[in-house]
C-alpha atoms as a PDB file:
ATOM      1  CA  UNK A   1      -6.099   7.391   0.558  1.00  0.00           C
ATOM      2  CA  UNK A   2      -9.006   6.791  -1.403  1.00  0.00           C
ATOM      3  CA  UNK A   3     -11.743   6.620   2.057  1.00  0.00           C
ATOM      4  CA  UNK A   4     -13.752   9.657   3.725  1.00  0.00           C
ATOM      5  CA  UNK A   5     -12.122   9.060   7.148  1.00  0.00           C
ATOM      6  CA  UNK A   6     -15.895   8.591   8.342  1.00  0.00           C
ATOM      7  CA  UNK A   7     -14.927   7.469  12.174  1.00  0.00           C
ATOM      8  CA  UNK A   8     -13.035  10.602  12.545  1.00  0.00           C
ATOM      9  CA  UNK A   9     -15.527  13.082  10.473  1.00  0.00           C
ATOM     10  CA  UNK A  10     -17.689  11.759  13.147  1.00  0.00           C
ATOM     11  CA  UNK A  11     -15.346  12.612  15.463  1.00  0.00           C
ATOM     12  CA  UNK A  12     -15.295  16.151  14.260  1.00  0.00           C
ATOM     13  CA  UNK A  13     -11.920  16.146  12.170  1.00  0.00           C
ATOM     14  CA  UNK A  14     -13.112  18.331   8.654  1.00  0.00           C
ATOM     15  CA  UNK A  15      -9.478  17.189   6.931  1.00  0.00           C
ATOM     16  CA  UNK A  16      -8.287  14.094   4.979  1.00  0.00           C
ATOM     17  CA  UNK A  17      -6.923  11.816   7.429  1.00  0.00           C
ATOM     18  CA  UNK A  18      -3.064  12.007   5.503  1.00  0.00           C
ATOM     19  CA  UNK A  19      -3.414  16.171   6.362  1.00  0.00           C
ATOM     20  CA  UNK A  20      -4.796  15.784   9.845  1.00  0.00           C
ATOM     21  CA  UNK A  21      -1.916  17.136  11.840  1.00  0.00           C
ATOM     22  CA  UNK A  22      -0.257  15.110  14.752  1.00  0.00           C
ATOM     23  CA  UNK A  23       2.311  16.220  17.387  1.00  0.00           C
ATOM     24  CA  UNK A  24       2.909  19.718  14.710  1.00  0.00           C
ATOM     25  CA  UNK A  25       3.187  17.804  11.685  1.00  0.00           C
ATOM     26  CA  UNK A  26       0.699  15.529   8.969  1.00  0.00           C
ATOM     27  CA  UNK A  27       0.036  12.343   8.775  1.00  0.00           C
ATOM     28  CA  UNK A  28       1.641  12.130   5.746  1.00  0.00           C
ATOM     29  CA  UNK A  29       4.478  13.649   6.482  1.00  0.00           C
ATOM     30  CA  UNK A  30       5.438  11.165   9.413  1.00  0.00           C
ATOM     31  CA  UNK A  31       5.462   8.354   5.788  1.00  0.00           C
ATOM     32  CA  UNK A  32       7.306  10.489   3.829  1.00  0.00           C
ATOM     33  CA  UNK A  33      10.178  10.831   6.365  1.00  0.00           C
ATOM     34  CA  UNK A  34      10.174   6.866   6.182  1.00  0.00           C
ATOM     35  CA  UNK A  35       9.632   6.640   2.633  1.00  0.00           C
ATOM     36  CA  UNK A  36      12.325   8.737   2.085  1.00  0.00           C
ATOM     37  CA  UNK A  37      14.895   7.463   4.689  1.00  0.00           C
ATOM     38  CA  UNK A  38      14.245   3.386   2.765  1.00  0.00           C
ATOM     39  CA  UNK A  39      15.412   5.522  -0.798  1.00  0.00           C
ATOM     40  CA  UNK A  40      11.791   5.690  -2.487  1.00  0.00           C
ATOM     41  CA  UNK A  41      11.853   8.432  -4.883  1.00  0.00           C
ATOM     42  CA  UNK A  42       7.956   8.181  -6.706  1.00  0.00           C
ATOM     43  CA  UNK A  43       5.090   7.865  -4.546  1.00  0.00           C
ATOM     44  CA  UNK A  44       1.720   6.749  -6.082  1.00  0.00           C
ATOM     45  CA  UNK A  45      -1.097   8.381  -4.156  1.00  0.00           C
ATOM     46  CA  UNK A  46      -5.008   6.500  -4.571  1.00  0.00           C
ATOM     47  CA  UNK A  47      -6.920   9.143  -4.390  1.00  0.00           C
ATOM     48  CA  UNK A  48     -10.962   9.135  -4.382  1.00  0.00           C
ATOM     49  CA  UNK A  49     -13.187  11.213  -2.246  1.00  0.00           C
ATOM     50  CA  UNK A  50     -11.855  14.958  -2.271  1.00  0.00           C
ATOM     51  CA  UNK A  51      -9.243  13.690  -4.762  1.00  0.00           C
ATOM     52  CA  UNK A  52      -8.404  16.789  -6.514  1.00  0.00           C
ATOM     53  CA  UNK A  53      -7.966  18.769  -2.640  1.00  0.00           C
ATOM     54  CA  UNK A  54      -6.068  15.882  -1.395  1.00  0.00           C
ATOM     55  CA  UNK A  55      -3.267  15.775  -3.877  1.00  0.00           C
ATOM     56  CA  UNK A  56      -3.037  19.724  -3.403  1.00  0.00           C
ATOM     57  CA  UNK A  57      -2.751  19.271   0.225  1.00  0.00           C
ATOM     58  CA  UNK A  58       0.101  16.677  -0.198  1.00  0.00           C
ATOM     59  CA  UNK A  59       2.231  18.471  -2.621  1.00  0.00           C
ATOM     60  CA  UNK A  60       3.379  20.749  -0.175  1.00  0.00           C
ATOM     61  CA  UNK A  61       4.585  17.948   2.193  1.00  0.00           C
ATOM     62  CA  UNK A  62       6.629  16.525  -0.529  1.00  0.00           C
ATOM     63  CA  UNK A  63      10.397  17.136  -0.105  1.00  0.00           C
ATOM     64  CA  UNK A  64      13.078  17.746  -2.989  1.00  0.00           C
ATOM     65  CA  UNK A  65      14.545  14.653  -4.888  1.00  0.00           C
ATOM     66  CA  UNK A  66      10.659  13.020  -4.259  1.00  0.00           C
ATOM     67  CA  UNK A  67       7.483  13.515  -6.620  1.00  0.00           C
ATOM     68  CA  UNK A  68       3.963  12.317  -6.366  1.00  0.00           C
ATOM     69  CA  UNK A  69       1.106  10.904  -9.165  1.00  0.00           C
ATOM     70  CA  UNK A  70      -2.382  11.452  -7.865  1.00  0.00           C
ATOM     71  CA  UNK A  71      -4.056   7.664  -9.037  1.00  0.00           C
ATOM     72  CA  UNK A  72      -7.432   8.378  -9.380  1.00  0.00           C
ATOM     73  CA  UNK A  73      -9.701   5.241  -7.829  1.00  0.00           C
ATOM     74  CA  UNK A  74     -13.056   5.995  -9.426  1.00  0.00           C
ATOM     75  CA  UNK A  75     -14.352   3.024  -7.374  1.00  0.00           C
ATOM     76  CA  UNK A  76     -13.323   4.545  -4.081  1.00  0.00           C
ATOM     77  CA  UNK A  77     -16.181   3.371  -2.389  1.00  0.00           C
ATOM     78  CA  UNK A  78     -15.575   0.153  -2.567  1.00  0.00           C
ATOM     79  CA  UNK A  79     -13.561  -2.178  -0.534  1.00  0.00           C
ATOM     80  CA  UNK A  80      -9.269  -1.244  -0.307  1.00  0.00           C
ATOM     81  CA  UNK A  81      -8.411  -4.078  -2.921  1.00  0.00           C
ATOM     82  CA  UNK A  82      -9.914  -1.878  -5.641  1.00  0.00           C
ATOM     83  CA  UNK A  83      -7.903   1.007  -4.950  1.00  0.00           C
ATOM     84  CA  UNK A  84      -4.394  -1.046  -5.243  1.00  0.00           C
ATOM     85  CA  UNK A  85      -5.979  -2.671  -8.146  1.00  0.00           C
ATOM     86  CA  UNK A  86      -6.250   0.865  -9.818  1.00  0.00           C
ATOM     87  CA  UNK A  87      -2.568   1.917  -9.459  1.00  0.00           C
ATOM     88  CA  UNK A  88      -1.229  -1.305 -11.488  1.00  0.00           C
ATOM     89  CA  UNK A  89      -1.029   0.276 -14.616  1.00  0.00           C
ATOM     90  CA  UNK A  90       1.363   3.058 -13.134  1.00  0.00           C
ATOM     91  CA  UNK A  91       3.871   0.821 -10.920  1.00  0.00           C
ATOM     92  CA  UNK A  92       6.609  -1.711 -11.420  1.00  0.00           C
ATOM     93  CA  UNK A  93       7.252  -4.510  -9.272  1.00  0.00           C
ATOM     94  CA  UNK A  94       8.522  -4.827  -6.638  1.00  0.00           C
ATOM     95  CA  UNK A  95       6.683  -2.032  -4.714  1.00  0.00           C
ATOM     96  CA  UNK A  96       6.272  -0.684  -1.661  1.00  0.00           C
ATOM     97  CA  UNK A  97       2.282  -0.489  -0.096  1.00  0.00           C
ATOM     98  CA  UNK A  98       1.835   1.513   2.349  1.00  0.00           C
ATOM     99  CA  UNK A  99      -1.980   2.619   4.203  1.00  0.00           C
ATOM    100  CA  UNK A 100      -2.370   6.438   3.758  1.00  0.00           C
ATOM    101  CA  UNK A 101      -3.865   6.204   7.766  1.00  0.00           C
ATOM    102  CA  UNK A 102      -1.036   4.332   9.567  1.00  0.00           C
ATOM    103  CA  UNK A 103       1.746   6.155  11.250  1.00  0.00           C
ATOM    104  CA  UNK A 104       5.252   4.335  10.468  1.00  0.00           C
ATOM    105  CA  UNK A 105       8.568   4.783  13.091  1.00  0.00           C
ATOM    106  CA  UNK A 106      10.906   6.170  10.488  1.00  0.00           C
ATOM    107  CA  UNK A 107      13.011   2.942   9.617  1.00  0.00           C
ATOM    108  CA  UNK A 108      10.248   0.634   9.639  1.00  0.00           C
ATOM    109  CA  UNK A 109       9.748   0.605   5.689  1.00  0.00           C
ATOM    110  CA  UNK A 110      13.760   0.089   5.320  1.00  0.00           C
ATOM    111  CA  UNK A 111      13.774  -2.642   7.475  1.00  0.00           C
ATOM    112  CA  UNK A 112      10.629  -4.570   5.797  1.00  0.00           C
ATOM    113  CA  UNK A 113      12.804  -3.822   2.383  1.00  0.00           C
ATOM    114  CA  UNK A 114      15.666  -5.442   3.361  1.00  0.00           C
ATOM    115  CA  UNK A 115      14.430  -8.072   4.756  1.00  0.00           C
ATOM    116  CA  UNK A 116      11.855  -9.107   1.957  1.00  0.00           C
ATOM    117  CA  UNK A 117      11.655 -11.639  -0.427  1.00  0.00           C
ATOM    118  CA  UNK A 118      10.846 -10.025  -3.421  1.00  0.00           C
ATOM    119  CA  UNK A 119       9.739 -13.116  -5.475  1.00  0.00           C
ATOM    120  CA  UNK A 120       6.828 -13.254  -2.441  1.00  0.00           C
ATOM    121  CA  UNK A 121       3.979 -10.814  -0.665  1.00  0.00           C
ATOM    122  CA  UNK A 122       6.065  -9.655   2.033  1.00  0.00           C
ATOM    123  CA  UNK A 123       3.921  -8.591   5.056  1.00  0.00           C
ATOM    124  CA  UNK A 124       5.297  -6.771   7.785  1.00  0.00           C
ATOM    125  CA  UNK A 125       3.851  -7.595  11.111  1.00  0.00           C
ATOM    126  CA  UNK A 126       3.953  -6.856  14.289  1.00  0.00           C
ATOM    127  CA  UNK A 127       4.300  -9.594  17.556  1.00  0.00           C
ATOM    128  CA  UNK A 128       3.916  -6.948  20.131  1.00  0.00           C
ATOM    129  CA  UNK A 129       0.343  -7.690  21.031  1.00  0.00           C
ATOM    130  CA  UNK A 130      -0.184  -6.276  23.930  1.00  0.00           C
ATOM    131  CA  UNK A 131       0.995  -2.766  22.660  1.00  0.00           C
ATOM    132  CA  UNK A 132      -2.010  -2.497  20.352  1.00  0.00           C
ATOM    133  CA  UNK A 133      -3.956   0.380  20.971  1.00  0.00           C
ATOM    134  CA  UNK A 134      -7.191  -0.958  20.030  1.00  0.00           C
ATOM    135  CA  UNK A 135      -6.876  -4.646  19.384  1.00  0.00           C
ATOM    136  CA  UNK A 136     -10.262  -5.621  18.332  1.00  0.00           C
ATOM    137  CA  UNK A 137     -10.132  -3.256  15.264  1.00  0.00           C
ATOM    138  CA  UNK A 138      -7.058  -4.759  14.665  1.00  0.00           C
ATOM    139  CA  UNK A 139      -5.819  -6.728  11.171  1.00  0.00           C
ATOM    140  CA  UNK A 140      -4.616 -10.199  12.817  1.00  0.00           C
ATOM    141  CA  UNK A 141      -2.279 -12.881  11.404  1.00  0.00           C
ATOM    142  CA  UNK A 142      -1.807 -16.164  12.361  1.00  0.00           C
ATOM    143  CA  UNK A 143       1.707 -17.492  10.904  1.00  0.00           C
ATOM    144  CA  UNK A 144       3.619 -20.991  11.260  1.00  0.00           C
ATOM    145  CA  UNK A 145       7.647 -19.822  10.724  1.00  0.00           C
ATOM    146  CA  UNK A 146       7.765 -16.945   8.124  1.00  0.00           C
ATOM    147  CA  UNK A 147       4.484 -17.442   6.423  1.00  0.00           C
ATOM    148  CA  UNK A 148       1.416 -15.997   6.755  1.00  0.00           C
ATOM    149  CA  UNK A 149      -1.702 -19.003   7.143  1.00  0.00           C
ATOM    150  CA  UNK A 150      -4.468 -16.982   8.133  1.00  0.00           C
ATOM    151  CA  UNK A 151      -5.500 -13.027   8.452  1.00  0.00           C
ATOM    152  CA  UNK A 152      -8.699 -11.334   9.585  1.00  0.00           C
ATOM    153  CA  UNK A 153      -9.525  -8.594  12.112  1.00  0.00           C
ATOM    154  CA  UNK A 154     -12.057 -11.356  13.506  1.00  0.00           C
ATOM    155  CA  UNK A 155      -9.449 -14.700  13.810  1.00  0.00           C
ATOM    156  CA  UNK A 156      -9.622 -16.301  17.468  1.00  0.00           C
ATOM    157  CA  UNK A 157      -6.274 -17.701  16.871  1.00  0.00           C
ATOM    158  CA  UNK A 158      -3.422 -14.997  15.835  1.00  0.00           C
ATOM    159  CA  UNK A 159       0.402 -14.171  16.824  1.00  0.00           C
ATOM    160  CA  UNK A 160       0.955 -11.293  14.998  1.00  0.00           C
ATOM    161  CA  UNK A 161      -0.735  -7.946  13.595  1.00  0.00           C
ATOM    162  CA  UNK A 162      -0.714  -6.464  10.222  1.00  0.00           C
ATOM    163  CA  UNK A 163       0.715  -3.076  10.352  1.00  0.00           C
ATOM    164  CA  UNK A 164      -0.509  -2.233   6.680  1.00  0.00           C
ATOM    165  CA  UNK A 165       2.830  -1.929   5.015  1.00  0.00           C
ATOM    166  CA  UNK A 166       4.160  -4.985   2.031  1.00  0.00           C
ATOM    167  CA  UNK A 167       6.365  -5.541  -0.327  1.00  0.00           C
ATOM    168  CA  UNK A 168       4.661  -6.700  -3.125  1.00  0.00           C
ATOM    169  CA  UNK A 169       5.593  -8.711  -6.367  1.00  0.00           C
ATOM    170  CA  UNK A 170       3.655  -7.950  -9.503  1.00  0.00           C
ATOM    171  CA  UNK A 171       1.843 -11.174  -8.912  1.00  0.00           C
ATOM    172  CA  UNK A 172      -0.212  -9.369  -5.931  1.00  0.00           C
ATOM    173  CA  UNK A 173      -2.472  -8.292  -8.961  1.00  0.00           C
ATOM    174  CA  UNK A 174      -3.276 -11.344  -9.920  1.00  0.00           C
ATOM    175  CA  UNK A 175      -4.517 -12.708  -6.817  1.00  0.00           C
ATOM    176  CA  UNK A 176      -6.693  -9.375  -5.834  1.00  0.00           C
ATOM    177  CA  UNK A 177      -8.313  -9.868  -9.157  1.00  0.00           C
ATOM    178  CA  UNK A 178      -9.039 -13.913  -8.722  1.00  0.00           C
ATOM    179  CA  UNK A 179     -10.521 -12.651  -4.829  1.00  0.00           C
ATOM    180  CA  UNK A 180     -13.028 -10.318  -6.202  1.00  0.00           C
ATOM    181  CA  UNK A 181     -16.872 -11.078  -5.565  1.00  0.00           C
ATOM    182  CA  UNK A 182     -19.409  -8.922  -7.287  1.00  0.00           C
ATOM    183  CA  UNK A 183     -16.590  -6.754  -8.769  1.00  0.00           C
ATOM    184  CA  UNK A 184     -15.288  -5.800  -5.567  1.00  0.00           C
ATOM    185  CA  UNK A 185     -12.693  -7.365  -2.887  1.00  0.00           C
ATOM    186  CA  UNK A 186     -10.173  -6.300   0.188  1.00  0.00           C
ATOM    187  CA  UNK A 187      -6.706  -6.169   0.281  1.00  0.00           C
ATOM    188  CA  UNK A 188      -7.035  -9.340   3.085  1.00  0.00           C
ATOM    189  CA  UNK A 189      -8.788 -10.841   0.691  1.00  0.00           C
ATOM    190  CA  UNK A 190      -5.571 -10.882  -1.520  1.00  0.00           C
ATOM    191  CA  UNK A 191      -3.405 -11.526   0.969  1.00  0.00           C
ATOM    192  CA  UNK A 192      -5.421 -14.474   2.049  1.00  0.00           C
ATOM    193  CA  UNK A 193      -5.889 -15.868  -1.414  1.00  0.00           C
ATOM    194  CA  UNK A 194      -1.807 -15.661  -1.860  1.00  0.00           C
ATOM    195  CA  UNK A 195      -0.981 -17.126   1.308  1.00  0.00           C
ATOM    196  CA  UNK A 196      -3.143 -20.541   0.557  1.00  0.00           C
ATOM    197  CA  UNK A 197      -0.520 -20.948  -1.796  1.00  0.00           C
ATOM    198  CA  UNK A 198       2.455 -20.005   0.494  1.00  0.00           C
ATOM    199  CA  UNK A 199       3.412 -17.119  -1.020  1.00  0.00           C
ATOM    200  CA  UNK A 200       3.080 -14.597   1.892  1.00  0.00           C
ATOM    201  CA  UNK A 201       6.194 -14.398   3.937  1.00  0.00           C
ATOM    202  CA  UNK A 202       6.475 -12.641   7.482  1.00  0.00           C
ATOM    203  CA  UNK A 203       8.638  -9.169   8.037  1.00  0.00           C
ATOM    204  CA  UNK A 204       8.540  -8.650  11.998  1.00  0.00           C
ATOM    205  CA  UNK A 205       9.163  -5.155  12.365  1.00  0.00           C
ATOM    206  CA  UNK A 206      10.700  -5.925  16.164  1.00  0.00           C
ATOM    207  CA  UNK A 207      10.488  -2.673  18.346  1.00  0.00           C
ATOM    208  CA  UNK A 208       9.449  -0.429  15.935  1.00  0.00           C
ATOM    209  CA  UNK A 209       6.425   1.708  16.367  1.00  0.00           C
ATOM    210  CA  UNK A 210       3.475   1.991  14.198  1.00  0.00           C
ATOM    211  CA  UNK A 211      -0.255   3.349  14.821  1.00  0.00           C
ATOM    212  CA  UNK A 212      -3.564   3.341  12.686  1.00  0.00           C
ATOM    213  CA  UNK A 213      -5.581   6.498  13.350  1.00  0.00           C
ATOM    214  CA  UNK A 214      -9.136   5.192  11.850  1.00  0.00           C
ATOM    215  CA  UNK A 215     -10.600   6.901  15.135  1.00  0.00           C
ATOM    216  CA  UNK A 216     -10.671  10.109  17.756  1.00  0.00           C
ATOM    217  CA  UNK A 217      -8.875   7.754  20.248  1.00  0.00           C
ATOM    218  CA  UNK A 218      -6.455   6.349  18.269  1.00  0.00           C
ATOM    219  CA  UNK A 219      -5.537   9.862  16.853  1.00  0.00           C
ATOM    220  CA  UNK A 220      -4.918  10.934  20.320  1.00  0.00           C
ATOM    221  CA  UNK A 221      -2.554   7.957  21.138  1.00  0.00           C
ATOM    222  CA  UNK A 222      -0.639   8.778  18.096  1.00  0.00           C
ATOM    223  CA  UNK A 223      -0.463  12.086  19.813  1.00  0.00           C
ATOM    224  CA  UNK A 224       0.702  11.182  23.003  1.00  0.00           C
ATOM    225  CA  UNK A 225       3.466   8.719  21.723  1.00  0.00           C
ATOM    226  CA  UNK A 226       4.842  11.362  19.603  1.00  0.00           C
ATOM    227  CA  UNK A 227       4.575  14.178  21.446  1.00  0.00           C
ATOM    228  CA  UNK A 228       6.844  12.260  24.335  1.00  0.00           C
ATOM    229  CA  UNK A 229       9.201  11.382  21.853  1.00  0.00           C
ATOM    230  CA  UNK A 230       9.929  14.135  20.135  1.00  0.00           C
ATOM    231  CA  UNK A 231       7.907  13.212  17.017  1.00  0.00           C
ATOM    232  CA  UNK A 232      10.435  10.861  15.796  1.00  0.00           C
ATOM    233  CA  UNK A 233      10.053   7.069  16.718  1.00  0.00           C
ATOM    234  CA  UNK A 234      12.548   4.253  15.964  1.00  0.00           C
ATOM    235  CA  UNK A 235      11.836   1.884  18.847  1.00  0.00           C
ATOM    236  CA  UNK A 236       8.737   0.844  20.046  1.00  0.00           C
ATOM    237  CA  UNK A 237       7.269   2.387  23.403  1.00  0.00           C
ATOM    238  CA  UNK A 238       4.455   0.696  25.695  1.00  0.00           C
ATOM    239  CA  UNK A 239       0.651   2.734  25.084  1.00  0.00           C
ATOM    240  CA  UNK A 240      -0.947   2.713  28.701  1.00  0.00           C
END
């Protein structure tokens, strides 16, 4: 959560894209329900720009039997990889990543849990292809079986998307750290680095809905899905 949202300030949103409110509700309170409904307990926000108004704006949305640590990313404008890199110190493997932008159908993170190896990056994905709202800002992943062999928004060659939610052993660390150039370094970057070495297995989340909002028009197809459904999304509908 570390970003300015710049797409959508230029869109006119003034709010942090976790409290920009969708179908009623924020963004972030659409991940807590499926936080909460896979058993996490502690959530570790990465905070940066606006940090301090953020965190204030979350604890509200925070429900009993849950807490959250504001983890400051001093480095925030730098690339994503730096702001996981910032919340090792305060997390014990394995651990849930989740982006602070993407909408998750409420069993999607207790699906990707059970299903994970948690000796390996677990990446869940998404095969659905031609549901993606807007494909060519899209994360893609080629895979052979159940492992990732290639990921970038600009790979020709891809059968799955990266819906921007892992399971992570501690030795995710490692490999951000061993990506970085000039100090600095994506969370791709990572994930490609680990999957050379076959460590980056394949969760397919099956029908189950999830949207980045990174823009105006992907805000309002968040909208429009959840507003038909009743805000709350299990299975995966078709965006026209």
């Amino acid at each position: 959560m570390a970003g300015t949202g710049s797409r959508l300030v230029a869109g006119g949103h003034v709010l942090p894209k976790p409290l920009i409110q969708i179908a009623g509700r924020s963004v972030f309170s659409y991940t807590i329900d499926a936080l909460q409904k896979a058993g996490i307990r502690v959530v570790h926000a990465v905070t940066g720009y606006n940090s301090r108004g953020l965190v204030e704006g979350l604890k509200p949305l925070v429900p009993s039997g849950m807490s959250i640590n504001r983890v400051y990313n001093s480095d925030w404008q730098k690339q994503n990889g730096i702001s996981l890199l910032a919340a090792k110190p305060h997390v014990q493997a394995p651990f849930v990543l989740a982006m602070g932008d993407h909408l998750f159908g409420e069993s999607i993170v207790d699906l990707a849990i059970r299903h994970a190896d948690l000796t390996q990056l677990n990446a869940a994905i998404d095969r659905k292809i031609d549901t993606i709202f807007d494909l060519g800002d899209a994360m893609k992943i080629k895979s052979t079986n159940d492992r990732v062999i290639a990921i970038g928004r600009e790979l020709a060659d891809y059968d799955a998307i990266d819906t921007g939610l892992f399971i992570c052993p501690a030795e995710f660390f490692d490999y951000l750290e061993r990506a970085k150039r000039d100090g600095d370094c994506s969370l791709a970057d990572g994930v490609r680095a680990m999957a050379r070495d076959g460590k980056v297995r394949t969760v397919d989340i099956g029908d189950g809905w999830w949207q980045d909002i990174d823009t105006p028009e992907m805000l309002a197809a968040a909208e429009k899905v959840l507003t038909d459904s009743g805000r709350r999304v299990t299975a995966g509908p078709t965006l026209t």
